[in-house]
C-alpha atoms as a PDB file:
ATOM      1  CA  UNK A   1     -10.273  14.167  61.966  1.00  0.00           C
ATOM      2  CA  UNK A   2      -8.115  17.610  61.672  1.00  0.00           C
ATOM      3  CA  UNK A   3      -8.617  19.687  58.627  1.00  0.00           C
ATOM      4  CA  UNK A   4      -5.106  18.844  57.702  1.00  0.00           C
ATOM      5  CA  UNK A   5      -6.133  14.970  57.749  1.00  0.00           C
ATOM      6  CA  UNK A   6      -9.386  15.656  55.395  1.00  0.00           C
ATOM      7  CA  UNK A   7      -7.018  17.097  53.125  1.00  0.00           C
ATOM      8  CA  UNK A   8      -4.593  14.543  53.106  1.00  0.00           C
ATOM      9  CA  UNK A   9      -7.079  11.461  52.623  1.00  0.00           C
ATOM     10  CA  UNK A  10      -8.687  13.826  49.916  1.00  0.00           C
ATOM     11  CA  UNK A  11      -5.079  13.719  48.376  1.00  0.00           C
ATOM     12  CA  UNK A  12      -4.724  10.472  48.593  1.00  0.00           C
ATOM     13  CA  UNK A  13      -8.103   9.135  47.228  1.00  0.00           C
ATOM     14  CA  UNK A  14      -7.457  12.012  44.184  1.00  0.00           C
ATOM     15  CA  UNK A  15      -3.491  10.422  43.253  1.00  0.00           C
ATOM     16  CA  UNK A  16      -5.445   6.796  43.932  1.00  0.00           C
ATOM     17  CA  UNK A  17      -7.944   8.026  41.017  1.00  0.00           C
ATOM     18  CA  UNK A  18      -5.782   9.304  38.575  1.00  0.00           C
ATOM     19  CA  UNK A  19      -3.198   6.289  38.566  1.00  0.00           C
ATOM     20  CA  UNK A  20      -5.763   3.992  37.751  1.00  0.00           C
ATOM     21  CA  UNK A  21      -6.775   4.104  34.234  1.00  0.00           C
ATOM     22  CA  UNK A  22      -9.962   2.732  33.415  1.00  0.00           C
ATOM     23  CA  UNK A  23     -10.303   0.817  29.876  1.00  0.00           C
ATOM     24  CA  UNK A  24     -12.543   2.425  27.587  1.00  0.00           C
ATOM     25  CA  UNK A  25     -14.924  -0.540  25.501  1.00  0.00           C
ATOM     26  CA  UNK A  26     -14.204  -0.257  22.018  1.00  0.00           C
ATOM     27  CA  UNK A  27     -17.258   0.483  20.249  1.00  0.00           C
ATOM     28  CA  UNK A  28     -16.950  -2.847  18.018  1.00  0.00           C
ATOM     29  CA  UNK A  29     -17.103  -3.944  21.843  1.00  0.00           C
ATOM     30  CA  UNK A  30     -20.183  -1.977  22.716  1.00  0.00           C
ATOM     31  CA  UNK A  31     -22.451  -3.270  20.097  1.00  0.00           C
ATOM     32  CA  UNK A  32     -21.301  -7.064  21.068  1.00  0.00           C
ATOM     33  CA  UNK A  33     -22.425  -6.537  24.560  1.00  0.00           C
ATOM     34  CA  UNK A  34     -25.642  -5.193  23.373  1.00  0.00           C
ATOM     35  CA  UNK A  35     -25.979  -8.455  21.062  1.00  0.00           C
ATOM     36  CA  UNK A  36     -25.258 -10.814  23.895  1.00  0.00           C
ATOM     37  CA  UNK A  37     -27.763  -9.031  25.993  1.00  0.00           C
ATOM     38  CA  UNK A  38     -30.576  -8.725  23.234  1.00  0.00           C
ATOM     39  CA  UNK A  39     -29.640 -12.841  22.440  1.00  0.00           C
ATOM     40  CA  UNK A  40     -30.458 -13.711  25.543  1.00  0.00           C
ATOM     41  CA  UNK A  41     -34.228 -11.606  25.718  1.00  0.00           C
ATOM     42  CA  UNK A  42     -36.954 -13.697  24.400  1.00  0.00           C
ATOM     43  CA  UNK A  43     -39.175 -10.436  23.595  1.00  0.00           C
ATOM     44  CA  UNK A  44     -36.476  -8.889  21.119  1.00  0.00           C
ATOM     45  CA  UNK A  45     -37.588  -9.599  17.463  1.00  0.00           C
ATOM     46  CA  UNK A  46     -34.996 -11.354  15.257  1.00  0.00           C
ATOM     47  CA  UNK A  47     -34.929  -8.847  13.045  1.00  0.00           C
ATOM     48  CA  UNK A  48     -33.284  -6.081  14.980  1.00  0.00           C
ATOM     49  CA  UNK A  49     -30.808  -8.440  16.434  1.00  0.00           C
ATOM     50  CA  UNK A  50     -29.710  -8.878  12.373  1.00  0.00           C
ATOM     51  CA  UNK A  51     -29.375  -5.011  12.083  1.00  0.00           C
ATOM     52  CA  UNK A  52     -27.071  -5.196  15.072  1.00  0.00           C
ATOM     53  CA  UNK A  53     -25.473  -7.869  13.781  1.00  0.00           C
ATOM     54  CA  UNK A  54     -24.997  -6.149  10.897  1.00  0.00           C
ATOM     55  CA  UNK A  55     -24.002  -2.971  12.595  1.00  0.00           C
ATOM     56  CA  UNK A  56     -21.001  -4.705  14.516  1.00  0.00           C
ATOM     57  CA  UNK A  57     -20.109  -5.845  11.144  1.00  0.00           C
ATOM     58  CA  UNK A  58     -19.861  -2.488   9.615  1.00  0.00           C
ATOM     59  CA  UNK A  59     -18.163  -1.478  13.154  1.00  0.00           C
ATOM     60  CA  UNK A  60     -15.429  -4.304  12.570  1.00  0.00           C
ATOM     61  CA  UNK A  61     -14.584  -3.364   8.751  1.00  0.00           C
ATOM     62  CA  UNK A  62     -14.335   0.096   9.846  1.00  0.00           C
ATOM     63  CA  UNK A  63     -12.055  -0.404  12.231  1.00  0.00           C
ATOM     64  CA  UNK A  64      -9.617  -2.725  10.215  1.00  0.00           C
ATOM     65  CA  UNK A  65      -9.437  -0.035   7.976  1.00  0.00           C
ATOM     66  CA  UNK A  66      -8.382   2.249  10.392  1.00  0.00           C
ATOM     67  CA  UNK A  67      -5.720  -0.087  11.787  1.00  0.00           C
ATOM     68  CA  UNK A  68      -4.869  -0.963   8.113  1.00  0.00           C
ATOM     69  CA  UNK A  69      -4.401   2.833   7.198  1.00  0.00           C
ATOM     70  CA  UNK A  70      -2.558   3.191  10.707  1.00  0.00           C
ATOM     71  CA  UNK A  71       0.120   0.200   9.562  1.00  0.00           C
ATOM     72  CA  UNK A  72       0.527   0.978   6.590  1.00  0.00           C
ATOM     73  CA  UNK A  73       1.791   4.596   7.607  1.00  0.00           C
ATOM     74  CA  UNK A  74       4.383   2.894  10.212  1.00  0.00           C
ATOM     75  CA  UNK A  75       5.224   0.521   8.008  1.00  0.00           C
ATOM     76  CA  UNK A  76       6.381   3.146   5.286  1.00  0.00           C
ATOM     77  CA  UNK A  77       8.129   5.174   7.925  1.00  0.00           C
ATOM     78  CA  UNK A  78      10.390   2.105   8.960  1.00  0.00           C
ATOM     79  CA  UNK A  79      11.235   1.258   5.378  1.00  0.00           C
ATOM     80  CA  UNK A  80      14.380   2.415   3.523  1.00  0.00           C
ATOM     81  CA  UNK A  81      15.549   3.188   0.172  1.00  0.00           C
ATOM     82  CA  UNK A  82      16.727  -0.142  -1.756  1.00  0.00           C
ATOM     83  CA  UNK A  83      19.973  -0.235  -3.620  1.00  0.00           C
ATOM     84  CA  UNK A  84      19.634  -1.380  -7.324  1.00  0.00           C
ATOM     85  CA  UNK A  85      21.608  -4.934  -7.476  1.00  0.00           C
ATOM     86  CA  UNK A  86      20.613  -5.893 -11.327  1.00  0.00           C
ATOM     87  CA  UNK A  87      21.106  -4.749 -15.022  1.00  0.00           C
ATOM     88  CA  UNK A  88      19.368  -4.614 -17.760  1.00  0.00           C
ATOM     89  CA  UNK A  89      21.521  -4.993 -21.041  1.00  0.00           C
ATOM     90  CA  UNK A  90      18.982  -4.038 -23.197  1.00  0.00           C
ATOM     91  CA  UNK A  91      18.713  -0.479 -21.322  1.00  0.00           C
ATOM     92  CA  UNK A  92      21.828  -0.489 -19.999  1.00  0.00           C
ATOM     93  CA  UNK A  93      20.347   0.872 -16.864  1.00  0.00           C
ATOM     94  CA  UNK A  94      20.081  -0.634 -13.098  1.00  0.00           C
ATOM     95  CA  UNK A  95      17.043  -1.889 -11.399  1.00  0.00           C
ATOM     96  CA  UNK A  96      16.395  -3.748  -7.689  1.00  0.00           C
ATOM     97  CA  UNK A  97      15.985  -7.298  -8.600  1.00  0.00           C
ATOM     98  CA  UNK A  98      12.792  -8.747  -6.402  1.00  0.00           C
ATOM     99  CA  UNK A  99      15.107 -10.760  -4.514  1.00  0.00           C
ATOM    100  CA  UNK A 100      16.704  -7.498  -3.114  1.00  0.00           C
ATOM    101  CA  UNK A 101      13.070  -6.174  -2.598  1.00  0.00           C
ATOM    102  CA  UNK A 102      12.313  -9.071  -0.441  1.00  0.00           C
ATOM    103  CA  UNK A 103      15.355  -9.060   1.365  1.00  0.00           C
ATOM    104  CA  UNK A 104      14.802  -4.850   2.511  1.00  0.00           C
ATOM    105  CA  UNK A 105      11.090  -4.902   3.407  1.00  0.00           C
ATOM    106  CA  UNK A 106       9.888  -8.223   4.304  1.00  0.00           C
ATOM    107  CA  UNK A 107      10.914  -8.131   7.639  1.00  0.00           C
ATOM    108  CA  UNK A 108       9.187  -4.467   7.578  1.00  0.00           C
ATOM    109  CA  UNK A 109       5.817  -5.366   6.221  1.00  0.00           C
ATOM    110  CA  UNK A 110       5.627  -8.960   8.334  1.00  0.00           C
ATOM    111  CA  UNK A 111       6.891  -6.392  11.274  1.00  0.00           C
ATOM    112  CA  UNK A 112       3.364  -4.248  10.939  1.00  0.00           C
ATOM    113  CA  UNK A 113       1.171  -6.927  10.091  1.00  0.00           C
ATOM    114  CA  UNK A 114       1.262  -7.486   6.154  1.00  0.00           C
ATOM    115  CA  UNK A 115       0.987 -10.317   3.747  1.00  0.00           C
ATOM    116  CA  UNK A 116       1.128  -9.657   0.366  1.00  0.00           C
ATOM    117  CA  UNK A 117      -0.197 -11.984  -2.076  1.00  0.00           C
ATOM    118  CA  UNK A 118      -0.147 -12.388  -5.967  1.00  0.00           C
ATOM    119  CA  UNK A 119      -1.877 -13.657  -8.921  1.00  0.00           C
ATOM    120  CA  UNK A 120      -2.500 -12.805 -12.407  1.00  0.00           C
ATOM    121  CA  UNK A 121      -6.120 -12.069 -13.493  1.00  0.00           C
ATOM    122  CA  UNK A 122      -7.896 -10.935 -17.351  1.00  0.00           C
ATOM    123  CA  UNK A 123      -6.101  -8.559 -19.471  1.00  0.00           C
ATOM    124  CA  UNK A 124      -6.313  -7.594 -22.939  1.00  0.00           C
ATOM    125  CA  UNK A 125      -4.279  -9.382 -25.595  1.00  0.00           C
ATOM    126  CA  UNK A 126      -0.458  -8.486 -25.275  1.00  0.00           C
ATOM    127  CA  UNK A 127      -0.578  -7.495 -21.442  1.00  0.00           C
ATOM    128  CA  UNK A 128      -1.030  -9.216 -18.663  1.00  0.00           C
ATOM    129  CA  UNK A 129      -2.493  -8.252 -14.844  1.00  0.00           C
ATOM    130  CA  UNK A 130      -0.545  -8.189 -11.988  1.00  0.00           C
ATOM    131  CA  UNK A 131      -2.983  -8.773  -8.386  1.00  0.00           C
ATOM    132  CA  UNK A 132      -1.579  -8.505  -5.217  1.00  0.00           C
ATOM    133  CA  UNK A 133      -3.844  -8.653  -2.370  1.00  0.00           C
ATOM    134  CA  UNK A 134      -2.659  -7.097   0.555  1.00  0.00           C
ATOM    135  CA  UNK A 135      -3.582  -8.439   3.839  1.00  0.00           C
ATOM    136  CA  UNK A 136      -3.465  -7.325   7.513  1.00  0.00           C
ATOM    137  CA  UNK A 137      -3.720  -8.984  10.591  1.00  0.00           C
ATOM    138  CA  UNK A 138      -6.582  -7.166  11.919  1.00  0.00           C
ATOM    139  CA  UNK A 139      -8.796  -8.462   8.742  1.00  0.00           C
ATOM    140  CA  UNK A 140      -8.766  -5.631   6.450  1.00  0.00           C
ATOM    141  CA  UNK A 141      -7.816  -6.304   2.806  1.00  0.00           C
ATOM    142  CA  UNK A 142      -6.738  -3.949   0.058  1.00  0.00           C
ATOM    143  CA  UNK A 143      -6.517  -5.032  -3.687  1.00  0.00           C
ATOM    144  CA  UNK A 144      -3.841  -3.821  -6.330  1.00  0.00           C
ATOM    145  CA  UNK A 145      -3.024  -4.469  -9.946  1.00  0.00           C
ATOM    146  CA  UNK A 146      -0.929  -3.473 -12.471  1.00  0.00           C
ATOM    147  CA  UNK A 147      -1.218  -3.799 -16.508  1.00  0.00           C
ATOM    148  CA  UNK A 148       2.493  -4.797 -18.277  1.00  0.00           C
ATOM    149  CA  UNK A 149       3.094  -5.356 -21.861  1.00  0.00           C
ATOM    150  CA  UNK A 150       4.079  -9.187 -22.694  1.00  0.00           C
ATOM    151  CA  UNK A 151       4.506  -8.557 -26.506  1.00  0.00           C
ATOM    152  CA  UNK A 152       8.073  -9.464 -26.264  1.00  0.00           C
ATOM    153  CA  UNK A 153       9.367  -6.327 -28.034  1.00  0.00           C
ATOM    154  CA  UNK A 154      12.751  -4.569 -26.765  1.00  0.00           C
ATOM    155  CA  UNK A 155      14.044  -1.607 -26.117  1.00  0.00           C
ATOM    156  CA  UNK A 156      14.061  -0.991 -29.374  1.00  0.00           C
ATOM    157  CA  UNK A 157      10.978  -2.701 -30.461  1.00  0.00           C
ATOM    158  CA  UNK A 158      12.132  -5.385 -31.981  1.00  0.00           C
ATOM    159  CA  UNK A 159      11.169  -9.443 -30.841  1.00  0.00           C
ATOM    160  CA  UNK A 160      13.236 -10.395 -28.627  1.00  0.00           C
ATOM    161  CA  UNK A 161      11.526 -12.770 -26.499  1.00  0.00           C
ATOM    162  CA  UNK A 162       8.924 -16.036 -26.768  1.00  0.00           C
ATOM    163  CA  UNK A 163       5.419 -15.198 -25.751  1.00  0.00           C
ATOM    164  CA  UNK A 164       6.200 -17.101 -22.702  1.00  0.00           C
ATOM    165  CA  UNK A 165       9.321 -15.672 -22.124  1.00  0.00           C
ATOM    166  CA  UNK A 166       7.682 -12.495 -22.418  1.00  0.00           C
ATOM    167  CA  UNK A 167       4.786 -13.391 -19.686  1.00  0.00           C
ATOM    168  CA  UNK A 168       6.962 -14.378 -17.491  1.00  0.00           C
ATOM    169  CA  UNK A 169       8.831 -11.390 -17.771  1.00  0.00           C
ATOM    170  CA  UNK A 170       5.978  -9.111 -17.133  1.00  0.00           C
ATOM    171  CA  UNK A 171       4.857 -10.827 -14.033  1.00  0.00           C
ATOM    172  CA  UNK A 172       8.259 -10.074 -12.442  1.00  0.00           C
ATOM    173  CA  UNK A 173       8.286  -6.600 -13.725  1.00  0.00           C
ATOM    174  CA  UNK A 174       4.486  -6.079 -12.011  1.00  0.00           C
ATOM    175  CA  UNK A 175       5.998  -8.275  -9.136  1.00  0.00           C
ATOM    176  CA  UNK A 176       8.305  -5.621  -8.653  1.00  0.00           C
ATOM    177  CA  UNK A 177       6.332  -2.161  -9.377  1.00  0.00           C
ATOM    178  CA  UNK A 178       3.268  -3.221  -7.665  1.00  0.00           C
ATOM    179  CA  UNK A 179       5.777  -3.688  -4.419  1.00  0.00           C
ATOM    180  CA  UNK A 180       7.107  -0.630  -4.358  1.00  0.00           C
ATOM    181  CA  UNK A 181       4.010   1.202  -5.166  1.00  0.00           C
ATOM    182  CA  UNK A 182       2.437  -0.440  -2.516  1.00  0.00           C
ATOM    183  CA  UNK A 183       4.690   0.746  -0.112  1.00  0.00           C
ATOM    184  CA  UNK A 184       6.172   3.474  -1.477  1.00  0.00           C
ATOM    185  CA  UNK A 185       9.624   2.126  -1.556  1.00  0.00           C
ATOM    186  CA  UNK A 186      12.796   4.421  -3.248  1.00  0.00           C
ATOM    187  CA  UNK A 187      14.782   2.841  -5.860  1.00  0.00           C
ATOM    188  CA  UNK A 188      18.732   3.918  -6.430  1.00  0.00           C
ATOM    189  CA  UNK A 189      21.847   2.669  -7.045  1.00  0.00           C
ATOM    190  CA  UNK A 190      23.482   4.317  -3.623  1.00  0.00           C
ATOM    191  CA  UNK A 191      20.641   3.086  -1.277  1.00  0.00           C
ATOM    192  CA  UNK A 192      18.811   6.466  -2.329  1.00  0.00           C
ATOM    193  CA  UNK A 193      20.959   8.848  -1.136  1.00  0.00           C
ATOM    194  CA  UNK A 194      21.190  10.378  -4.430  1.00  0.00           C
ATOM    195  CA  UNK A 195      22.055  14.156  -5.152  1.00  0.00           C
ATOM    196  CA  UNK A 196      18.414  16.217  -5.488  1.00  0.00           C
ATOM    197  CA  UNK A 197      19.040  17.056  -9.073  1.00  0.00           C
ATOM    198  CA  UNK A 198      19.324  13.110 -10.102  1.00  0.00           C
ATOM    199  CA  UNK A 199      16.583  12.018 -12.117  1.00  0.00           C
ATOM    200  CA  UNK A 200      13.898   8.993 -12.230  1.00  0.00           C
ATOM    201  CA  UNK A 201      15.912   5.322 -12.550  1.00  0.00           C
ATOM    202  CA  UNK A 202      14.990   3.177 -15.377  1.00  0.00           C
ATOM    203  CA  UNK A 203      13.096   1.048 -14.106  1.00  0.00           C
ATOM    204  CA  UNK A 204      10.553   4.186 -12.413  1.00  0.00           C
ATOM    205  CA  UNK A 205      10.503   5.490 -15.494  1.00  0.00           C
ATOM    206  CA  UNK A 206       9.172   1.890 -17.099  1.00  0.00           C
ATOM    207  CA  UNK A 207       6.618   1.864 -14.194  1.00  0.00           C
ATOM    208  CA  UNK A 208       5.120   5.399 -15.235  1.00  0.00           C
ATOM    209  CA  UNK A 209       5.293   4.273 -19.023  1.00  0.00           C
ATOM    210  CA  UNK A 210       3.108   1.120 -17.720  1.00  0.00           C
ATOM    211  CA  UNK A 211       0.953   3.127 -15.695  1.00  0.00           C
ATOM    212  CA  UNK A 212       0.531   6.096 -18.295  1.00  0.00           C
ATOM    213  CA  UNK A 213      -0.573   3.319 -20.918  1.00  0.00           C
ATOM    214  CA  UNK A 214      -2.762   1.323 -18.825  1.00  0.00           C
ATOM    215  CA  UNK A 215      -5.195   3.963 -17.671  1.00  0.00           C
ATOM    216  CA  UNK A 216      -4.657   5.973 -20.842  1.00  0.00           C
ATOM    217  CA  UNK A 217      -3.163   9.077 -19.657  1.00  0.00           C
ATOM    218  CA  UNK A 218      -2.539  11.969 -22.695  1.00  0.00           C
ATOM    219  CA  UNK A 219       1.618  11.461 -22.605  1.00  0.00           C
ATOM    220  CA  UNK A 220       1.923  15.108 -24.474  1.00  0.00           C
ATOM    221  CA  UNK A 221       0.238  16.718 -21.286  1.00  0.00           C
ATOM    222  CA  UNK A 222       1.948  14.483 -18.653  1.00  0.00           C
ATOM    223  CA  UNK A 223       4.882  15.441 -20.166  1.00  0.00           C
ATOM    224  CA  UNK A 224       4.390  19.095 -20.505  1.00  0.00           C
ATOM    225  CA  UNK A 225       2.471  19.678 -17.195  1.00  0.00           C
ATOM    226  CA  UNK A 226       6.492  17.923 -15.354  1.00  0.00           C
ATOM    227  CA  UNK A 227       8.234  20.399 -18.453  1.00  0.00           C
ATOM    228  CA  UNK A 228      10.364  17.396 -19.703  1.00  0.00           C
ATOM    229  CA  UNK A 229      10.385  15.971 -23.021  1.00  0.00           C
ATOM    230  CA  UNK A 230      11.122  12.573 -22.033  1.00  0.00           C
ATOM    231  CA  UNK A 231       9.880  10.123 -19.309  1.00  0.00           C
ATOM    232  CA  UNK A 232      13.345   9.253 -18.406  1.00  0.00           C
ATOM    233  CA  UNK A 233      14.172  12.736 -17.704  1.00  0.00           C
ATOM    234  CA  UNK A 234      11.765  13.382 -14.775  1.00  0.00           C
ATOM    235  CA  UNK A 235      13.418  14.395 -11.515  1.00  0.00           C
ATOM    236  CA  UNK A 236      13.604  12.010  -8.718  1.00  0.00           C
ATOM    237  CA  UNK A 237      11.846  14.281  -6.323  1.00  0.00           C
ATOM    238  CA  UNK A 238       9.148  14.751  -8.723  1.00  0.00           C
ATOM    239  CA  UNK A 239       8.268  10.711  -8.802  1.00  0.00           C
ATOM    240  CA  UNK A 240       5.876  10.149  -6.337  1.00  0.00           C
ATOM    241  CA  UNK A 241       4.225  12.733  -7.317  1.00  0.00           C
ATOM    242  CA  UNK A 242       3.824  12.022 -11.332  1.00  0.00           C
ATOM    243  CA  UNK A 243       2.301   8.453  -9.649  1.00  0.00           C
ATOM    244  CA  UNK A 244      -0.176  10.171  -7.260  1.00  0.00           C
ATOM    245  CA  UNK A 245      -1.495  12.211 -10.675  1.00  0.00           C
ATOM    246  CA  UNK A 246      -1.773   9.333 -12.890  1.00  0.00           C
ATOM    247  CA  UNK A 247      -3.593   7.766 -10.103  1.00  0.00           C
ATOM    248  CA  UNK A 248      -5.783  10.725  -9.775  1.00  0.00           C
ATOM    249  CA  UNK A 249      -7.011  10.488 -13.699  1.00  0.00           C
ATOM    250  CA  UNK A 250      -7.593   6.866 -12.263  1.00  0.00           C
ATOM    251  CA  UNK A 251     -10.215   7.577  -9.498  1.00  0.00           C
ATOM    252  CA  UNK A 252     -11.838   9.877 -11.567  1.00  0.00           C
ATOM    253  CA  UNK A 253     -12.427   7.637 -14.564  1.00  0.00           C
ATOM    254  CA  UNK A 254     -14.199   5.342 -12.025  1.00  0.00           C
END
């Protein structure tokens, strides 16, 4: 063979090795093989294979979490602002009914692997607890809840509603908050195109009144920490942001 052959067949055998890509185990994988093979050893003691059982366990829930996490962030990329379709009389203000919720990011979330699910669960007298368990095809499962008033007051604090009007009513406000919480979701009556300057919608601002009361936030200091004197007059832009600090106070009270 001429040295210009060598080189050649060295060529060929390097393209040959770089176009084949060799799967990498996951480590989830790893740990299983290493069960099967310990399994089937009559000298390993029982109790090491349950600490590799329960290793591959730990493995598994760390990895749905990571796939979860993963989702989630495509899932909120893909979604778009929703256009408010409802009003409320009372407030004379707009809101997305859940119907028009639904209808925008369903096929999103189902799309990336989510299911949410919801229930009520125990509250304190005059509220009631939104749950929605979020669920993702790889296993992983992430809980939620929200706190709403059901004392049947109005706008103006006056009765307006039965106590089970009223609970009913708060389950499809939570309904609604918890989903776009969840994923992050814009609110606005021209699909959330919305000049900068534009402040919160009504129904944001009722969230962060929820939100503020439920986990006891000091109102004077939210307000004065945004410089606004009112809820209501908090800037769009500034939104997700007021929910990421009342959050905050949340982690931190444990």
């Amino acid at each position: 063979m001429t040295n210009d052959q060598a080189k050649q067949a060295v060529n060929i055998t390097e393209n040959r090795s770089s176009a084949v890509a060799i799967p990498q185990p996951s480590e989830s994988a790893a740990i299983l093989h290493l069960i099967e093979r310990a399994a089937r050893d009559p000298s390993v003691d029982i109790a090491k294979l349950n600490q590799l059982l329960e290793l591959r366990t730990k493995i598994e829930d760390r990895e749905a979490r990571r796939n979860f996490d993963a989702a989630m962030t495509a899932a909120q990329a893909d979604m778009r602002p929703v256009a408010t379709d409802s009003n409320n009389p009372q407030t004379k203000s707009k809101y997305a009914s859940y119907f028009a919720l639904d209808k925008a990011i369903r096929p999103v979330y189902t799309k990336h692997g989510f299911s949410p699910t919801f229930n009520t669960g125990e509250a304190t007298e005059g509220w009631v607890r939104i749950l929605c368990s979020v669920s993702h095809r790889d296993g992983h499962v992430r809980e939620y809840h929200l706190d709403m008033p059901a004392d049947g007051k109005g706008a103006k604090g006056g009765d307006v509603m039965t106590k089970t009007h009223a609970t009913g009513s708060a389950i499809s406000y939570g309904r609604r908050y918890l989903l776009t919480m969840i994923f992050n979701i814009a609110v606005g009556e021209d699909d959330g195109n919305a000049a900068g300057g534009e402040t919160i919608t009504q129904a944001q601002a009722d969230a962060l009144k929820c939100l503020i009361a439920e986990i006891a936030v000091d109102l004077p200091k939210f307000l004065k920490y945004f410089k606004i004197e009112n809820i209501e007059d908090l800037p769009a832009k500034q939104y997700q942001r007021a929910v990421n600090a009342i959050e905050g106070k949340r982690q931190k009270n444990g």
